[in-house]
C-alpha atoms as a PDB file:
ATOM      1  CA  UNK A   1     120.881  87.579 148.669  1.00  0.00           C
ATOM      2  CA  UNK A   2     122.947  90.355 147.026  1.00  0.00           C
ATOM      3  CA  UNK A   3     122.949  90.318 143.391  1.00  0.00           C
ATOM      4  CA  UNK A   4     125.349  90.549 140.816  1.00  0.00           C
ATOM      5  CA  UNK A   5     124.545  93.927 139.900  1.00  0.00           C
ATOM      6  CA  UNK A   6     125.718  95.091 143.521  1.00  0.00           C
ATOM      7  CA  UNK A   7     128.301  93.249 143.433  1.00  0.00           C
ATOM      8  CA  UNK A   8     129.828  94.685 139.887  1.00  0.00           C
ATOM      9  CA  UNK A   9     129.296  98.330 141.678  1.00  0.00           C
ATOM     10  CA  UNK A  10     131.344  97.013 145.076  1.00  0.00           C
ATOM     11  CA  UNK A  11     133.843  95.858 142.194  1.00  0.00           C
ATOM     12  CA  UNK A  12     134.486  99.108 140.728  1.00  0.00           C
ATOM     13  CA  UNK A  13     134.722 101.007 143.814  1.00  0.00           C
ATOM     14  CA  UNK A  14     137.330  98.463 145.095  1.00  0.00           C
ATOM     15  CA  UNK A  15     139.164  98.934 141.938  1.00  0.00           C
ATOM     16  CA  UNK A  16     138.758 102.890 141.553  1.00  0.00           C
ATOM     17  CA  UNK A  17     139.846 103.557 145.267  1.00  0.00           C
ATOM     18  CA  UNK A  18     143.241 101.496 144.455  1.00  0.00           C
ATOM     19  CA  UNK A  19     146.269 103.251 143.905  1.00  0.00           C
ATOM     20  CA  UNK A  20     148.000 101.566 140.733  1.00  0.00           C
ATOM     21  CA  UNK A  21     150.582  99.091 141.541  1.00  0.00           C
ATOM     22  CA  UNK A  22     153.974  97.634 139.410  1.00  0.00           C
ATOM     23  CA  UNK A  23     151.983  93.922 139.760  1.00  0.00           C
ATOM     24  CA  UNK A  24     148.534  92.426 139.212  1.00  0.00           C
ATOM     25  CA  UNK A  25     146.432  92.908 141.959  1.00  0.00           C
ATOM     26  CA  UNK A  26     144.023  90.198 143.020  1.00  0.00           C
ATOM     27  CA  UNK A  27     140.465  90.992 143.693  1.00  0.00           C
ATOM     28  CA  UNK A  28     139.229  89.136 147.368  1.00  0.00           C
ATOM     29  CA  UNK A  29     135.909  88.527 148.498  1.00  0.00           C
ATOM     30  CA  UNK A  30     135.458  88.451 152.272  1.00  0.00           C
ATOM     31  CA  UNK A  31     132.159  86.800 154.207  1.00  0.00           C
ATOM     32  CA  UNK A  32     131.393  87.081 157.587  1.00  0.00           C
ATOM     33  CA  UNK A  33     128.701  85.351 159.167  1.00  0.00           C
ATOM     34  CA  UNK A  34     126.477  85.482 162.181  1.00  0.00           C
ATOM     35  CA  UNK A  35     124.096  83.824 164.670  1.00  0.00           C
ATOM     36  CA  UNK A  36     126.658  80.500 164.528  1.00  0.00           C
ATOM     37  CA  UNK A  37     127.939  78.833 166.764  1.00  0.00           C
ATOM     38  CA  UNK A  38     131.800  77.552 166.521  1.00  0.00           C
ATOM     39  CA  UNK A  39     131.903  76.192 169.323  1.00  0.00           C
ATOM     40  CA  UNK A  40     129.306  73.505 167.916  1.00  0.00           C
ATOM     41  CA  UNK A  41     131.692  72.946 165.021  1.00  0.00           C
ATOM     42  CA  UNK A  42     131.110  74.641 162.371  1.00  0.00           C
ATOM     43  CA  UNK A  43     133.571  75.027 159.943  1.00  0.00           C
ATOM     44  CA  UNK A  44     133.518  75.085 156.124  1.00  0.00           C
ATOM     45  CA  UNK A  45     136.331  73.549 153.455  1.00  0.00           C
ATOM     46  CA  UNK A  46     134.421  73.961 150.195  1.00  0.00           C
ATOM     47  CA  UNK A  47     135.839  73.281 146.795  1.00  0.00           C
ATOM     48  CA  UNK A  48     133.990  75.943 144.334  1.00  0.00           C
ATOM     49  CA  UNK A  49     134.194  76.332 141.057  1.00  0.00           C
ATOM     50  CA  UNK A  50     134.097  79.490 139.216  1.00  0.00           C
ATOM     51  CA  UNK A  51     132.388  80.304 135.996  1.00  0.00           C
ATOM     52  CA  UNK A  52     135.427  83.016 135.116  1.00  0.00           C
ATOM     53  CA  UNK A  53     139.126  82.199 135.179  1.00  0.00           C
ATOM     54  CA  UNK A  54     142.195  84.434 134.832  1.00  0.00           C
ATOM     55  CA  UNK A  55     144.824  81.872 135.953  1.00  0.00           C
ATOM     56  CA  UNK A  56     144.019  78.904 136.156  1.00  0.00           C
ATOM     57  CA  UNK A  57     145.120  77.386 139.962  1.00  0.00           C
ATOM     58  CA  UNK A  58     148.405  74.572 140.514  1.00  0.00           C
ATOM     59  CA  UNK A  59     147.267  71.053 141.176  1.00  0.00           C
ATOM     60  CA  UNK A  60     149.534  68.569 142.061  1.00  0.00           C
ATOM     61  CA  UNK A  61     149.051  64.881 140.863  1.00  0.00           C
ATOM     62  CA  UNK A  62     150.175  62.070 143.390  1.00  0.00           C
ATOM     63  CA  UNK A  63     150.099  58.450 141.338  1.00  0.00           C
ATOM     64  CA  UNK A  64     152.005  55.547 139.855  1.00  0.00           C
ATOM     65  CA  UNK A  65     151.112  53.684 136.665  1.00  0.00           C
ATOM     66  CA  UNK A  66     148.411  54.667 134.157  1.00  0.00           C
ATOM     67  CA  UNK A  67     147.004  57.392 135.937  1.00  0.00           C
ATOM     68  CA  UNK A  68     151.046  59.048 136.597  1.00  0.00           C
ATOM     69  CA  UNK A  69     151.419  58.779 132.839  1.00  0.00           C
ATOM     70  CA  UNK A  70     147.792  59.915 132.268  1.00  0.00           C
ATOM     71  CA  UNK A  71     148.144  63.050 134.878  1.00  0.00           C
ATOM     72  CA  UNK A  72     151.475  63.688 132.585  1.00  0.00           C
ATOM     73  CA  UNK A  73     149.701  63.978 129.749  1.00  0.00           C
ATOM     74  CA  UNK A  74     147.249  65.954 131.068  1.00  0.00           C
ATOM     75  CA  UNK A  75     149.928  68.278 131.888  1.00  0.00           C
ATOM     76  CA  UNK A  76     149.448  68.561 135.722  1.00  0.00           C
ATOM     77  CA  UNK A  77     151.561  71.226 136.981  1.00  0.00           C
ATOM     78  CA  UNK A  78     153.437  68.422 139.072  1.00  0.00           C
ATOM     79  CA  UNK A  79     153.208  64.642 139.197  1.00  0.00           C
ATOM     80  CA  UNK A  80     154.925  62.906 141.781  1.00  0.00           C
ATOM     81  CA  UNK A  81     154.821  59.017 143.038  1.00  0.00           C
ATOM     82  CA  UNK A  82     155.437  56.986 146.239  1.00  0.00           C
ATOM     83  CA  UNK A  83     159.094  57.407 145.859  1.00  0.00           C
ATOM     84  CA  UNK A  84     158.592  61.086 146.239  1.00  0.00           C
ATOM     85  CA  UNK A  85     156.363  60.800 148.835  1.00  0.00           C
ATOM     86  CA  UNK A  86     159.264  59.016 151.481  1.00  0.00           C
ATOM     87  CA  UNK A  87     161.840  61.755 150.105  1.00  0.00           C
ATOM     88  CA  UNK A  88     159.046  64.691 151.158  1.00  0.00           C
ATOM     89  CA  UNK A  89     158.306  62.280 154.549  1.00  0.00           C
ATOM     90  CA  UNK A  90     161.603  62.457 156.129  1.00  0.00           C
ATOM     91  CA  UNK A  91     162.068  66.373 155.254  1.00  0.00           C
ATOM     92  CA  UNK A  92     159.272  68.749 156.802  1.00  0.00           C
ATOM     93  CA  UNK A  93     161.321  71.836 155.698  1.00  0.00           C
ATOM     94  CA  UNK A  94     161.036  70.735 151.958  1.00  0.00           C
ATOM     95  CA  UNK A  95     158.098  69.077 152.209  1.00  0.00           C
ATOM     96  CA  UNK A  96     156.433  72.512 153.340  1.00  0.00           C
ATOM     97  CA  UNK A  97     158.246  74.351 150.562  1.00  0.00           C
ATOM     98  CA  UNK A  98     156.488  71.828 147.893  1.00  0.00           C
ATOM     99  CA  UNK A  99     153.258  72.271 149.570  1.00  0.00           C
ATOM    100  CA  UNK A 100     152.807  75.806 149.248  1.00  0.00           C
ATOM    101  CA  UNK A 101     153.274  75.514 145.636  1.00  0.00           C
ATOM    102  CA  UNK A 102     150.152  74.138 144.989  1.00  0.00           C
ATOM    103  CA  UNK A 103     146.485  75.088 145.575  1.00  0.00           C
ATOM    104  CA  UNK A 104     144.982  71.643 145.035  1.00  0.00           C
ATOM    105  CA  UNK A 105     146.117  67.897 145.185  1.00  0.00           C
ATOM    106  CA  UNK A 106     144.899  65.111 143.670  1.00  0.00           C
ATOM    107  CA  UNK A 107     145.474  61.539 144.560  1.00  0.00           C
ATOM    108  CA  UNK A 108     145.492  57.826 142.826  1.00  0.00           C
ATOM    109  CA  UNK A 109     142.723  56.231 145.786  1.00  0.00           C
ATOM    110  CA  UNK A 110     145.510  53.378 146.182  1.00  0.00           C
ATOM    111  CA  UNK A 111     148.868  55.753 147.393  1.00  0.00           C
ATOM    112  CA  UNK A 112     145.965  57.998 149.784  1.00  0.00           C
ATOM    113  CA  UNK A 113     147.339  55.701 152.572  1.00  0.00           C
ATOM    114  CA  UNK A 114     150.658  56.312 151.958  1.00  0.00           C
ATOM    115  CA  UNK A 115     149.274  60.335 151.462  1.00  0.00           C
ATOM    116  CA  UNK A 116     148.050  60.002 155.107  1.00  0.00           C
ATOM    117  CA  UNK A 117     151.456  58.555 156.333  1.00  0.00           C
ATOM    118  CA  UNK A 118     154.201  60.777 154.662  1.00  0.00           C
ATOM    119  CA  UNK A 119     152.131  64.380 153.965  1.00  0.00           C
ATOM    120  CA  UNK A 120     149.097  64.013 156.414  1.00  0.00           C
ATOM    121  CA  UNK A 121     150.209  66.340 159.222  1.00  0.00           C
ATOM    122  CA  UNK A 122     151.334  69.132 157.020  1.00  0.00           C
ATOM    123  CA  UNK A 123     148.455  68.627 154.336  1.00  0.00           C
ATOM    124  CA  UNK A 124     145.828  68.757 157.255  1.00  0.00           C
ATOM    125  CA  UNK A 125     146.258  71.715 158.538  1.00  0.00           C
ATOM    126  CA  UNK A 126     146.605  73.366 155.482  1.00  0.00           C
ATOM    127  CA  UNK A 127     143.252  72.490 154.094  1.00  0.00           C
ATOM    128  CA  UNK A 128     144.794  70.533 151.761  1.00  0.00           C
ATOM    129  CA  UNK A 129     144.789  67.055 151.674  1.00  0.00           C
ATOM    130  CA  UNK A 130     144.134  65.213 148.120  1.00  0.00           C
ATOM    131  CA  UNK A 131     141.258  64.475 146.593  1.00  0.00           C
ATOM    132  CA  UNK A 132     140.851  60.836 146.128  1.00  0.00           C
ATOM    133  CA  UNK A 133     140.671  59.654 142.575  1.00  0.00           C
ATOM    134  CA  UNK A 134     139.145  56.589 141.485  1.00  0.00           C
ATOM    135  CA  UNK A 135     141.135  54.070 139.050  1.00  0.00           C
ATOM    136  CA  UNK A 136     138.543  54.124 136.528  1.00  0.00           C
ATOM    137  CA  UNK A 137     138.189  57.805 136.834  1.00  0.00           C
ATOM    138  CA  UNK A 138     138.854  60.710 134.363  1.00  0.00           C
ATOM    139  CA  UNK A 139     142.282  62.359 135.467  1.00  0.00           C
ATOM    140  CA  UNK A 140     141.827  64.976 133.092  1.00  0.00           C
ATOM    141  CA  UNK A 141     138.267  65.893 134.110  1.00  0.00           C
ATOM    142  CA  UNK A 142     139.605  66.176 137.274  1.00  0.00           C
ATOM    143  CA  UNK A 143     142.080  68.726 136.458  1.00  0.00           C
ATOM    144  CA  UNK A 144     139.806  70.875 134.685  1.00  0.00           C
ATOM    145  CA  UNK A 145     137.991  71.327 137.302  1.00  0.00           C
ATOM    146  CA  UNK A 146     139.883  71.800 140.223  1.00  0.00           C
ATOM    147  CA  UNK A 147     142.196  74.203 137.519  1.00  0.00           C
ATOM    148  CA  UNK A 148     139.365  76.950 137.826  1.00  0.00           C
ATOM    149  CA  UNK A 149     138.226  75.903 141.256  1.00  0.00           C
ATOM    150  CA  UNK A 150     138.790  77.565 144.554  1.00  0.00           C
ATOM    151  CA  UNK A 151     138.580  76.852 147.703  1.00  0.00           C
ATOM    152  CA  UNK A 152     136.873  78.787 150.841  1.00  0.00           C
ATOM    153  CA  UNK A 153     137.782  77.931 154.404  1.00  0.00           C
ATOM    154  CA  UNK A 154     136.996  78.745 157.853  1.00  0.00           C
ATOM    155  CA  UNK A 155     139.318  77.375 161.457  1.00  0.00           C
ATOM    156  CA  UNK A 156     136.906  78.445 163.942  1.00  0.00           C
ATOM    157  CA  UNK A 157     135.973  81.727 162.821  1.00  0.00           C
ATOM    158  CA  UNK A 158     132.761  83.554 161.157  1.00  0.00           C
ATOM    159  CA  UNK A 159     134.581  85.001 158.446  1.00  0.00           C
ATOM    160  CA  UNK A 160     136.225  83.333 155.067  1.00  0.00           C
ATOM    161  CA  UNK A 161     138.141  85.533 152.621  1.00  0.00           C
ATOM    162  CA  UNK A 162     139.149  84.125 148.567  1.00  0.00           C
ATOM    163  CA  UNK A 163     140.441  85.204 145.216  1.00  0.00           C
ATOM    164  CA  UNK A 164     137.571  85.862 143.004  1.00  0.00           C
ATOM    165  CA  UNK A 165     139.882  86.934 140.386  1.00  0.00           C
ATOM    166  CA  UNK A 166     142.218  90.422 139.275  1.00  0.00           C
ATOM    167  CA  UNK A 167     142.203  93.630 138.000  1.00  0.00           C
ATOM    168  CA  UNK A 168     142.554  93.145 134.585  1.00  0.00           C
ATOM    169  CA  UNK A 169     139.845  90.860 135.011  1.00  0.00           C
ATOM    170  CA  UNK A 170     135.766  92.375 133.395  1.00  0.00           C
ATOM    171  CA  UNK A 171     134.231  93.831 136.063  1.00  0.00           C
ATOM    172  CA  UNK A 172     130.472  91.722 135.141  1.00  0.00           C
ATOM    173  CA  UNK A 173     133.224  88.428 135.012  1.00  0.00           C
ATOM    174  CA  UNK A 174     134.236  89.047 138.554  1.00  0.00           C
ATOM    175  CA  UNK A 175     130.560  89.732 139.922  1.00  0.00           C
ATOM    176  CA  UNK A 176     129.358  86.601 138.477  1.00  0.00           C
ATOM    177  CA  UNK A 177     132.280  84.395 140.890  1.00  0.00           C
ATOM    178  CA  UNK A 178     132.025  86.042 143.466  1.00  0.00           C
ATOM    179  CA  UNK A 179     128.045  85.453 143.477  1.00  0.00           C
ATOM    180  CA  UNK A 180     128.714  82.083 142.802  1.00  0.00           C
ATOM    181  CA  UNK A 181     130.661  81.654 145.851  1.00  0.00           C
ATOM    182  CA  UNK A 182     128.062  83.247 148.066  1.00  0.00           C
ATOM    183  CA  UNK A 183     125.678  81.399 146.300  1.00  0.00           C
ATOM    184  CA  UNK A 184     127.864  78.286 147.307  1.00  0.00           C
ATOM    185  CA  UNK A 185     128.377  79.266 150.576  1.00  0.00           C
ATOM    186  CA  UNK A 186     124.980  80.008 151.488  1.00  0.00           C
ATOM    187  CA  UNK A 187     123.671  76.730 150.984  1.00  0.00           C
ATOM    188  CA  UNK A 188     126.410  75.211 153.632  1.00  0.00           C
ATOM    189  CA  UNK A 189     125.552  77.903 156.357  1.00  0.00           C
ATOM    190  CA  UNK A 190     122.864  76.283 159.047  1.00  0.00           C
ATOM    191  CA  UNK A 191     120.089  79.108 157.983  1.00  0.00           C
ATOM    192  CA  UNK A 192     121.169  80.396 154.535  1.00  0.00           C
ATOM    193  CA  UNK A 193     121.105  83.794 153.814  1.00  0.00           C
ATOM    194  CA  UNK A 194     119.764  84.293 157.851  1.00  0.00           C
ATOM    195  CA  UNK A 195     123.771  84.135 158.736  1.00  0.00           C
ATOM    196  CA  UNK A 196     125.633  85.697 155.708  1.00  0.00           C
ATOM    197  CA  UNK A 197     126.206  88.958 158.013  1.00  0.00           C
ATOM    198  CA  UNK A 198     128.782  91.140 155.510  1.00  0.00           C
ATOM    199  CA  UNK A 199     130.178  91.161 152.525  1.00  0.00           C
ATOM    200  CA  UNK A 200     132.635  93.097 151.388  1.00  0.00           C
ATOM    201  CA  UNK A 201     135.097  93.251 148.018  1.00  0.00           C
ATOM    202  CA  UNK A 202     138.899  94.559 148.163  1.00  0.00           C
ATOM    203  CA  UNK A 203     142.229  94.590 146.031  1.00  0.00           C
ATOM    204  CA  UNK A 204     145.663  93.228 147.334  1.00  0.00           C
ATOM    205  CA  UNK A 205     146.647  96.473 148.661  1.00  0.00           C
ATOM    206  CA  UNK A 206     143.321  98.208 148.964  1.00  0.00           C
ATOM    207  CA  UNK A 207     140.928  98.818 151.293  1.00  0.00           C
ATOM    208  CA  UNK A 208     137.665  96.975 152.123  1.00  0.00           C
ATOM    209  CA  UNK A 209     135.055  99.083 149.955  1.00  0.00           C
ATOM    210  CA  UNK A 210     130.947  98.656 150.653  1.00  0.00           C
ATOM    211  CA  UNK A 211     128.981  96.270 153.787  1.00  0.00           C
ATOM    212  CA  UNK A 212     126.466  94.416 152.650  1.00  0.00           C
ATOM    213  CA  UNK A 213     123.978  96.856 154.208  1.00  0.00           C
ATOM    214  CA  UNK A 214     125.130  99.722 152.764  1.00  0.00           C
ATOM    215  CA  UNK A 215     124.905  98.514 149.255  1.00  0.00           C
ATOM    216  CA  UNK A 216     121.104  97.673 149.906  1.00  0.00           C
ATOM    217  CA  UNK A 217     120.518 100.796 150.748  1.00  0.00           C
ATOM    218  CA  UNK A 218     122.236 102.218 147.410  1.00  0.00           C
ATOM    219  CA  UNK A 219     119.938  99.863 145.179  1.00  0.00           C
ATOM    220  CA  UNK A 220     116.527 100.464 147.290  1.00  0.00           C
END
């Protein structure tokens, strides 16, 4: 597997071949695989959570009772209840505008059916229905982790692209998440390492810098 040291010299190219820019740039990863079949199925919708965070990502609480007033205090970026939920139901043109706010929803296990109902067909294809929590569950640990968690997704492709971070972000800091994700990602591929065919790093507006391959060859 490529190591983090190859990956903090991908980093710096990425970031030295980009011109400067008036905003932050992100830093992506990109994956491509090989020797799968799609056709079989395989797809991956992985949750990952990184050891660095420069922002932390928007989750969205859906709940009623103790756990609303709990996700409140935990100072979810939004908290919204059943009542909500019809309002969002019988508009699909706001209901999308509310969805792409947030990277991550979480969900009291009682309203998920109601979720399901209201949400389901624009949450689905999104990637992002809500992660069931339990009654009895920690809404705070929840948020902490799906605050520095992202999420890597294929639809019937061998590739998957995610943030690993941005610019102003320690070169070593980025290295380490994005070899967590691989790491990750690995582990969910039918051989391992046997189908992680590319990997490449890139800024917003840059281009992709250093295959896999190439980088092996650098460190041989």
């Amino acid at each position: 597997m490529i190591t983090e040291s190859q990956l903090v010299d991908m980093i710096k190219e990425a970031k030295a071949a980009t011109k400067q820019k008036k905003f932050k740039q992100s830093i992506e990863l990109i994956m491509s695989f090989k020797d799968i079949d799609v056709k079989k199925g395989f797809a991956l919708n992985e949750v990952i959570q990184l050891p660095k965070t420069d922002s932390p990502a928007r989750v969205c609480v859906i709940a009623t009772g103790d756990m609303s007033e709990k996700a409140k205090q935990a100072k979810a970026d939004s908290v919204i209840g059943t009542d909500e939920l019809d309002k969002f139901g019988a508009n699909k043109r706001e209901s999308r505008k509310f969805i792409n706010k947030y990277d991550f929803f979480l969900a009291d296990t009682k309203v998920m059916p109601v979720v399901g109902k209201t949400l389901g067909q624009l949450l689905g294809p999104r990637g992002k229905m809500p992660t069931p929590v339990p009654f009895d569950a920690s809404i705070d640990a929840f948020l902490q982790r799906f605050r520095s968690s992202i999420k890597v997704r294929t639809r019937a492709s061998l590739s998957a692209s995610c943030k690993i971070g941005d610019e102003s972000m320690e070169d070593a800091d980025l290295a380490i998440n994005a070899h967590t994700i691989i790491s990750a990602i690995e582990k969910k591929l039918p051989n391992g390492e046997k189908n992680m065919k590319r990997v490449i790093i890139k800024t917003t507006m840059g281009k992709p810098v250093k295959e896999i391959q190439e980088v092996k060859k650098k460190h041989a």
